[in-house]
Protein backbone atom coordinates (compact mmCIF):
# COMPACT_ATOMS: atom_id res chain seq x y z
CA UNK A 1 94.79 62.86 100.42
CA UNK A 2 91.76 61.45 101.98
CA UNK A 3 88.54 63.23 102.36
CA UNK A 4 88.89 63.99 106.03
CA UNK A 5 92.09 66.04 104.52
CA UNK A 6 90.43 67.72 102.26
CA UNK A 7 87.83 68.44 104.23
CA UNK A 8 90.22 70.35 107.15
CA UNK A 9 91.91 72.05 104.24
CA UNK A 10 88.83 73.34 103.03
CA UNK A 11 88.11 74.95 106.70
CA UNK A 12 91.14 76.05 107.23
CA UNK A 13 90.84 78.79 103.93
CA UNK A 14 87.91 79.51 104.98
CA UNK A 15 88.60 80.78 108.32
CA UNK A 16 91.51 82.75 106.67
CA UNK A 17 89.11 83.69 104.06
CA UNK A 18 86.92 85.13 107.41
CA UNK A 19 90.16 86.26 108.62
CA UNK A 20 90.83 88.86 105.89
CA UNK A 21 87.42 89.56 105.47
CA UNK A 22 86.76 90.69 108.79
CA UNK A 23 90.12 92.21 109.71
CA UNK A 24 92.04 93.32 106.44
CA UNK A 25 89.49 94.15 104.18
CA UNK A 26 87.63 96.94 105.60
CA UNK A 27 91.15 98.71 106.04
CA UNK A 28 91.81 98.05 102.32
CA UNK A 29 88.13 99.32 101.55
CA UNK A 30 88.29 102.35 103.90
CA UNK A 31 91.34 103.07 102.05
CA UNK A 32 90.48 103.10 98.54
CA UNK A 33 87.01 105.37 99.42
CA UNK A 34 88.86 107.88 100.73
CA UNK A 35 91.53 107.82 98.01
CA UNK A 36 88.52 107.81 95.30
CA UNK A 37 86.58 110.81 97.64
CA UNK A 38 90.45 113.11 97.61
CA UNK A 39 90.61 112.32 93.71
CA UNK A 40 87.16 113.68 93.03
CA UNK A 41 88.36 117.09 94.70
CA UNK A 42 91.14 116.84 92.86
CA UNK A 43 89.64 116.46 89.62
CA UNK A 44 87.04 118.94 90.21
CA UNK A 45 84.02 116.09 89.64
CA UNK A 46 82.76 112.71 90.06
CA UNK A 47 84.49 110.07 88.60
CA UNK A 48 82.45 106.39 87.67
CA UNK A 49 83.80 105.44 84.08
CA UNK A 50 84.54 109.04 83.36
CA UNK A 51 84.87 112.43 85.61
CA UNK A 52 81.88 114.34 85.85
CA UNK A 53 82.86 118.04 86.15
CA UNK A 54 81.12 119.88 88.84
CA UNK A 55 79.39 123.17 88.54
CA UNK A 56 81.71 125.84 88.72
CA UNK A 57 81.01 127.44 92.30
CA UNK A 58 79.76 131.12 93.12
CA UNK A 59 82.60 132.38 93.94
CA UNK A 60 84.68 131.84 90.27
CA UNK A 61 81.58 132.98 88.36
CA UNK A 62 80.22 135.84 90.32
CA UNK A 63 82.71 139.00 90.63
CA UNK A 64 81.52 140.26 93.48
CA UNK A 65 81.66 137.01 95.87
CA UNK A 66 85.36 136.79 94.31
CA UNK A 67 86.36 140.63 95.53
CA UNK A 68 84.54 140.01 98.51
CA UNK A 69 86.30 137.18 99.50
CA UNK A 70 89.41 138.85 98.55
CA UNK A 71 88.77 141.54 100.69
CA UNK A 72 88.29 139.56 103.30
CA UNK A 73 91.23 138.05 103.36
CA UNK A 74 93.75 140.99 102.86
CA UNK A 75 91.71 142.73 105.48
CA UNK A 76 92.41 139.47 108.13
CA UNK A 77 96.01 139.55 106.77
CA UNK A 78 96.44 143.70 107.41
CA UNK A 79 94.39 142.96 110.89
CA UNK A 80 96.56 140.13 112.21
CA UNK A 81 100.23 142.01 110.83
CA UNK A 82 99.06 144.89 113.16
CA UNK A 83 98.16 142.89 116.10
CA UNK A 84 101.13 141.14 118.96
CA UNK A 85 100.20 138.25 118.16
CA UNK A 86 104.02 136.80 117.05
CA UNK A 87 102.25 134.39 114.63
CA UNK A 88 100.76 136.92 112.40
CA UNK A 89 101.31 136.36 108.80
């Protein structure tokens, strides 16, 4: 191999290196954020090394926010069973 070769080898991985750069990477990227975003909900907390827990929200630690939201929902559940609508729960 001459160095006129090696030379068009040399392009030639790079534009395939620009290739994947510019076409499959961001799709593999996109990806993996919104895996690593769905994983935090799942886990409650942020997650670097290790998962940071969030804060418990309002709603677990206050009583009242809990039966109000509980109340509203039976009371949307006993509202739409009594209306026509066919797809009432």
């Amino acid at each position: 191999m001459n160095i006129e070769e090696l030379n068009a080898r040399v392009r030639e991985k790079l534009d395939e290196i620009r290739r994947y750069q510019e076409q499959e990477l961001p799709d593999i990227i996109g990806t993996e954020a919104v895996n690593h975003f769905r994983e935090s909900f799942a886990n409650e907390g942020f997650t670097d090394e290790t998962t940071t827990k969030w804060k418990d929200v309002k709603q677990r630690t206050n009583p009242k926010r809990v039966d109000r939201a509980a109340a509203a929902i039976e009371y949307m559940k006993v509202g739409l069973a009594h209306s026509n609508n066919p797809t009432a729960v």
